[in-house]
C-alpha atoms as a PDB file:
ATOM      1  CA  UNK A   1     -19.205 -10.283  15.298  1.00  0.00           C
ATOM      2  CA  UNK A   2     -21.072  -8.589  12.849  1.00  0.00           C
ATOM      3  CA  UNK A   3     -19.436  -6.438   9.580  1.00  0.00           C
ATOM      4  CA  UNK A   4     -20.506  -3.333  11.104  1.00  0.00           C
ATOM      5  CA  UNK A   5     -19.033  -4.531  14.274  1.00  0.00           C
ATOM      6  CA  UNK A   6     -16.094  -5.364  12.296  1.00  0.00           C
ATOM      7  CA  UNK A   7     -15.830  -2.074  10.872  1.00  0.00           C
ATOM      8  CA  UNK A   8     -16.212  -0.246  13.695  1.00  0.00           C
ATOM      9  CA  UNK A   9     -13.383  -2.014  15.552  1.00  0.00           C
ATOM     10  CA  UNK A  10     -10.800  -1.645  12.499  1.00  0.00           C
ATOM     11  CA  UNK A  11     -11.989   1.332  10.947  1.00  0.00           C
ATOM     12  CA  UNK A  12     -11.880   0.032   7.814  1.00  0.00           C
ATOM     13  CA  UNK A  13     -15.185  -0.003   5.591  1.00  0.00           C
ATOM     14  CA  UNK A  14     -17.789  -2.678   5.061  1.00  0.00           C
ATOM     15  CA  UNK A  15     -17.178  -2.318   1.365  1.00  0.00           C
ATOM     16  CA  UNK A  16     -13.605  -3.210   2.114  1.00  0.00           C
ATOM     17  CA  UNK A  17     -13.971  -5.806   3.924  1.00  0.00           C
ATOM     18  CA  UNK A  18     -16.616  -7.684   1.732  1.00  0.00           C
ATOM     19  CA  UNK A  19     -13.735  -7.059  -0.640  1.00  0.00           C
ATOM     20  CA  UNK A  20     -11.573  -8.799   1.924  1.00  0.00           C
ATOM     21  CA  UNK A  21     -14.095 -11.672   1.499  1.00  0.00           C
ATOM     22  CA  UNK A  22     -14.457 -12.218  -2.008  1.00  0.00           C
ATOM     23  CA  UNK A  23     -10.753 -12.221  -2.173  1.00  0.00           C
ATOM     24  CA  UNK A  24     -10.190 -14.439   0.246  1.00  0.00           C
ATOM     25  CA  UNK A  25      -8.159 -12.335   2.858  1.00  0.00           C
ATOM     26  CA  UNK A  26     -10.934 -12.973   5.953  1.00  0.00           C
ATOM     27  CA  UNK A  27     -13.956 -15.435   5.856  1.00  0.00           C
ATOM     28  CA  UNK A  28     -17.109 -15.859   7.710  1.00  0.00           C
ATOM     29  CA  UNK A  29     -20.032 -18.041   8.311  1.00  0.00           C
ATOM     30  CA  UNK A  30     -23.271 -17.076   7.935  1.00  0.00           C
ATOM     31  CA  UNK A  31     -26.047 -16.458  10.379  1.00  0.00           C
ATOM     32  CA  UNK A  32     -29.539 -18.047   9.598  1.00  0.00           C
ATOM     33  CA  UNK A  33     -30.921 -14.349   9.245  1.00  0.00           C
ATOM     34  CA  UNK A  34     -28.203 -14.744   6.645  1.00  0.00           C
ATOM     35  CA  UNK A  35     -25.760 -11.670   8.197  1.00  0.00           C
ATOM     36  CA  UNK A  36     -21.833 -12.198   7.693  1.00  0.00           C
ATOM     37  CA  UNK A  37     -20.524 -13.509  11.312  1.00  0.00           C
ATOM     38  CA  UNK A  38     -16.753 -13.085  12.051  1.00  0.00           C
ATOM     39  CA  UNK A  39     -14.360 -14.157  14.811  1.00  0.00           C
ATOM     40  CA  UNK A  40     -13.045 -11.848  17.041  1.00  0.00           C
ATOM     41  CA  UNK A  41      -9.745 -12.798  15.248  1.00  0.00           C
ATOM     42  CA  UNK A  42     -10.968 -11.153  12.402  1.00  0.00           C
ATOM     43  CA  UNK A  43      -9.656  -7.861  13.845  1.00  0.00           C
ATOM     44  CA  UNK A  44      -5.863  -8.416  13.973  1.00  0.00           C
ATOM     45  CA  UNK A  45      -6.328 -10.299  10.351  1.00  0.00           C
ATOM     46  CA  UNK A  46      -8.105  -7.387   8.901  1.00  0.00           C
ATOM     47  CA  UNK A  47      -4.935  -4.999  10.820  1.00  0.00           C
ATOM     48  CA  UNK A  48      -2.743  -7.441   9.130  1.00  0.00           C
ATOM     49  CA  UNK A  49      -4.307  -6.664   5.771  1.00  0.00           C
ATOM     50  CA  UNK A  50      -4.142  -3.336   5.741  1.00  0.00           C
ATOM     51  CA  UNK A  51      -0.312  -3.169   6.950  1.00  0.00           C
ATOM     52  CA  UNK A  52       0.419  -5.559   4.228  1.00  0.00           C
ATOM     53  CA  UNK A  53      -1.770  -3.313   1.599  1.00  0.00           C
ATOM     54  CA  UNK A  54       0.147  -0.124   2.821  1.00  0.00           C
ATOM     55  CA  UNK A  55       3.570  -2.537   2.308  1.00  0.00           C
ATOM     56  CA  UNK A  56       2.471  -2.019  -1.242  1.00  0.00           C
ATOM     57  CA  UNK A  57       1.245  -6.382  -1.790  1.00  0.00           C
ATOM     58  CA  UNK A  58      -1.507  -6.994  -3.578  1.00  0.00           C
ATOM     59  CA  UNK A  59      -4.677  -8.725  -3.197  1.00  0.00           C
ATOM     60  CA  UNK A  60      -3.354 -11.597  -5.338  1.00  0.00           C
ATOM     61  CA  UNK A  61      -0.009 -11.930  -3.885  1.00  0.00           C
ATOM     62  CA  UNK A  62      -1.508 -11.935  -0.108  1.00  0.00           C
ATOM     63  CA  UNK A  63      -3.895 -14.426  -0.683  1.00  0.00           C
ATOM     64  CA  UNK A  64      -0.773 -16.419  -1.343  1.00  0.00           C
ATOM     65  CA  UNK A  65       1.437 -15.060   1.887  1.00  0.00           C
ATOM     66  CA  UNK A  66      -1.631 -14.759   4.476  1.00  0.00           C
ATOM     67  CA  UNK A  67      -1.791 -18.831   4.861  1.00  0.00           C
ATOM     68  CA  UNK A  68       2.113 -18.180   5.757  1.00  0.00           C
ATOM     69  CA  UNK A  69       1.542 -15.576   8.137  1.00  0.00           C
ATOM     70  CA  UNK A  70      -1.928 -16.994   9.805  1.00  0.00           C
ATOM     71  CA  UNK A  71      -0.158 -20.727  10.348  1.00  0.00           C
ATOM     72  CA  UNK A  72      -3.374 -22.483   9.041  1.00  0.00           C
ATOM     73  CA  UNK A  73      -1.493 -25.025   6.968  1.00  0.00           C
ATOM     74  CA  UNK A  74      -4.097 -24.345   4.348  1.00  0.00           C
ATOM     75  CA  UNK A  75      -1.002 -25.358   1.753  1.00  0.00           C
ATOM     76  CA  UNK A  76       1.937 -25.366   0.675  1.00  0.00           C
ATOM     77  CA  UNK A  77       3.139 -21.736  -0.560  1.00  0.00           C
ATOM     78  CA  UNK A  78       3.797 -21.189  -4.193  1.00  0.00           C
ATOM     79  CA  UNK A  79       7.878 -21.602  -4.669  1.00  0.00           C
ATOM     80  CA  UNK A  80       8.410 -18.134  -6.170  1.00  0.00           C
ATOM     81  CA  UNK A  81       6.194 -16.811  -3.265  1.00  0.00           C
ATOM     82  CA  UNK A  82       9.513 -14.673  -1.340  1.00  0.00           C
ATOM     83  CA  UNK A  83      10.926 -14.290  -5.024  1.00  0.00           C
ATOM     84  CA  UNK A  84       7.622 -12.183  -5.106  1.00  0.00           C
ATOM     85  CA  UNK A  85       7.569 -10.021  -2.105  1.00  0.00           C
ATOM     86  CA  UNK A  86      10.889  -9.000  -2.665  1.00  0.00           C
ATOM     87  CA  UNK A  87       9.890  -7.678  -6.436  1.00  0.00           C
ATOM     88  CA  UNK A  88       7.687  -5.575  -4.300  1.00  0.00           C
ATOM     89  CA  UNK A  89       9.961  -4.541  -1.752  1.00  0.00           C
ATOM     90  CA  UNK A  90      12.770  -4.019  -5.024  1.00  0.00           C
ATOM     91  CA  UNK A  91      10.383  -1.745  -7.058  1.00  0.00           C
ATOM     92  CA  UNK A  92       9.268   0.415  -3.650  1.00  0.00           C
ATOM     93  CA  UNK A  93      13.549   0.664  -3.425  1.00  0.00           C
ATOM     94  CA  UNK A  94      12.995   2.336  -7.189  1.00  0.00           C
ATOM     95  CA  UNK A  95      10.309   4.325  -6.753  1.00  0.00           C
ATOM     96  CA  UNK A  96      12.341   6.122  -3.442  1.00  0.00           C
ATOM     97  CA  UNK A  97      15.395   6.629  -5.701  1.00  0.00           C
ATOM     98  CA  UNK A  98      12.858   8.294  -8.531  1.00  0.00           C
ATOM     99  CA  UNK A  99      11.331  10.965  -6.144  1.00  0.00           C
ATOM    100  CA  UNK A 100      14.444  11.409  -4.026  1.00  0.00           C
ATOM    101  CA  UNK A 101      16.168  12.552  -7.508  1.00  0.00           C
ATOM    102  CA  UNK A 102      12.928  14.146  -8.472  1.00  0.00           C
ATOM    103  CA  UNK A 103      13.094  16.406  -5.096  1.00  0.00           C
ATOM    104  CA  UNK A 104      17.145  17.029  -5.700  1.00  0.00           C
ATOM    105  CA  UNK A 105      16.341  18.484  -9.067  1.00  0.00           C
ATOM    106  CA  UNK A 106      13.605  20.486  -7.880  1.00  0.00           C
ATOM    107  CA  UNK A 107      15.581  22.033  -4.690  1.00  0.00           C
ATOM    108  CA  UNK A 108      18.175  22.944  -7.369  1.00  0.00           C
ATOM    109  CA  UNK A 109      15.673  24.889  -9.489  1.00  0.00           C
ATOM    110  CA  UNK A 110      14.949  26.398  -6.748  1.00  0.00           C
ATOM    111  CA  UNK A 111      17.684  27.263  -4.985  1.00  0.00           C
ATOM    112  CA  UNK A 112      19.513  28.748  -8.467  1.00  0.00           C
ATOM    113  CA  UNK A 113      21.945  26.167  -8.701  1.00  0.00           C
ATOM    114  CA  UNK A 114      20.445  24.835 -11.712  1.00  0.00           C
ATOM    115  CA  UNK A 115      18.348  25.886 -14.413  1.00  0.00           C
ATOM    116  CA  UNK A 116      16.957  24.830 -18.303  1.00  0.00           C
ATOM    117  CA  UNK A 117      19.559  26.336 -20.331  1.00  0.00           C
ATOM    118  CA  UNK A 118      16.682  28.013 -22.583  1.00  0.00           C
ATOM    119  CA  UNK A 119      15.625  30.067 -19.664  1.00  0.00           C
ATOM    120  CA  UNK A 120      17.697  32.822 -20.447  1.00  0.00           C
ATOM    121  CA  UNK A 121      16.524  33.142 -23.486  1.00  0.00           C
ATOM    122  CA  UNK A 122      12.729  33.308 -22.242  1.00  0.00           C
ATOM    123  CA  UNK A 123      12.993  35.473 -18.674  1.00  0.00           C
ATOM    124  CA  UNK A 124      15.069  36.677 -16.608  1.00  0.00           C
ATOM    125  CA  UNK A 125      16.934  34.736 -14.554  1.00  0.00           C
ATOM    126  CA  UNK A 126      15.918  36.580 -11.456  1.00  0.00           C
ATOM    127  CA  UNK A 127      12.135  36.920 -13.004  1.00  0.00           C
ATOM    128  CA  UNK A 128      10.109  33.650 -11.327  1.00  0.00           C
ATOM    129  CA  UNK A 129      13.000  32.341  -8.361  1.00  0.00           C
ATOM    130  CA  UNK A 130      12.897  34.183  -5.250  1.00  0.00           C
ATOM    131  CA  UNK A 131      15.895  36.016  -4.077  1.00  0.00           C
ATOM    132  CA  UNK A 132      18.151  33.752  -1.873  1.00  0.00           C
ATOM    133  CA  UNK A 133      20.640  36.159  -0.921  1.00  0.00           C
END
């Protein structure tokens, strides 16, 4: 199949899937007209990458977990390889607990049951908040 064809069947762009190629993620052989030709394969690997790209991996560390996933025995996983993911997985954890206390702080603003301390001093406290009773 060609790129375009490619494309069109993930909806994912040409650009990103040369990308895909130069990193390593998919390959392809070339034609003698010298066009990239992929197997039909090449769609659930290029689903795969994107699910794994949304996971929050990147193009480094999948080139190290697609052999694991694909079963090509291509070698032998590098030993910190789960150690890895997990940092991944660990800092999306953080990044939850950041904007779930970001949101808390900002549904107390605005719900009056907090406010900066030198607000009185600047407005009223009724000035910018809507009324909530």
């Amino acid at each position: 199949m060609l790129i375009g064809e490619l494309s069109a069947a993930t909806g994912v762009s040409t650009r990103a899937l040369r990308y895909y190629e130069h990193e390593g993620l998919i390959t392809s052989r070339r034609r003698p007209n010298g066009y990239r030709d992929y197997d039909p394969d090449a769609v659930e690997m290029v689903a795969l990458i994107q699910d794994l790209f949304a996971a929050g991996l990147s193009s480094g560390l999948l080139r190290d977990v697609m052999p694991c996933v694909t079963g090509d025995g291509s070698g032998t996983p590098p030993a910190d390889l789960l150690a890895r993911v997990e940092q991944v997985r660990d800092d999306l954890l953080r990044q939850e607990e950041r904007l779930r206390a970001r949101r808390e702080t900002l549904d107390d603003y605005l719900s009056g049951r907090r406010r900066p301390a030198r607000i009185d001093a600047l407005v009223s406290a009724d000035a910018c908040l809507p009324d909530r009773t």
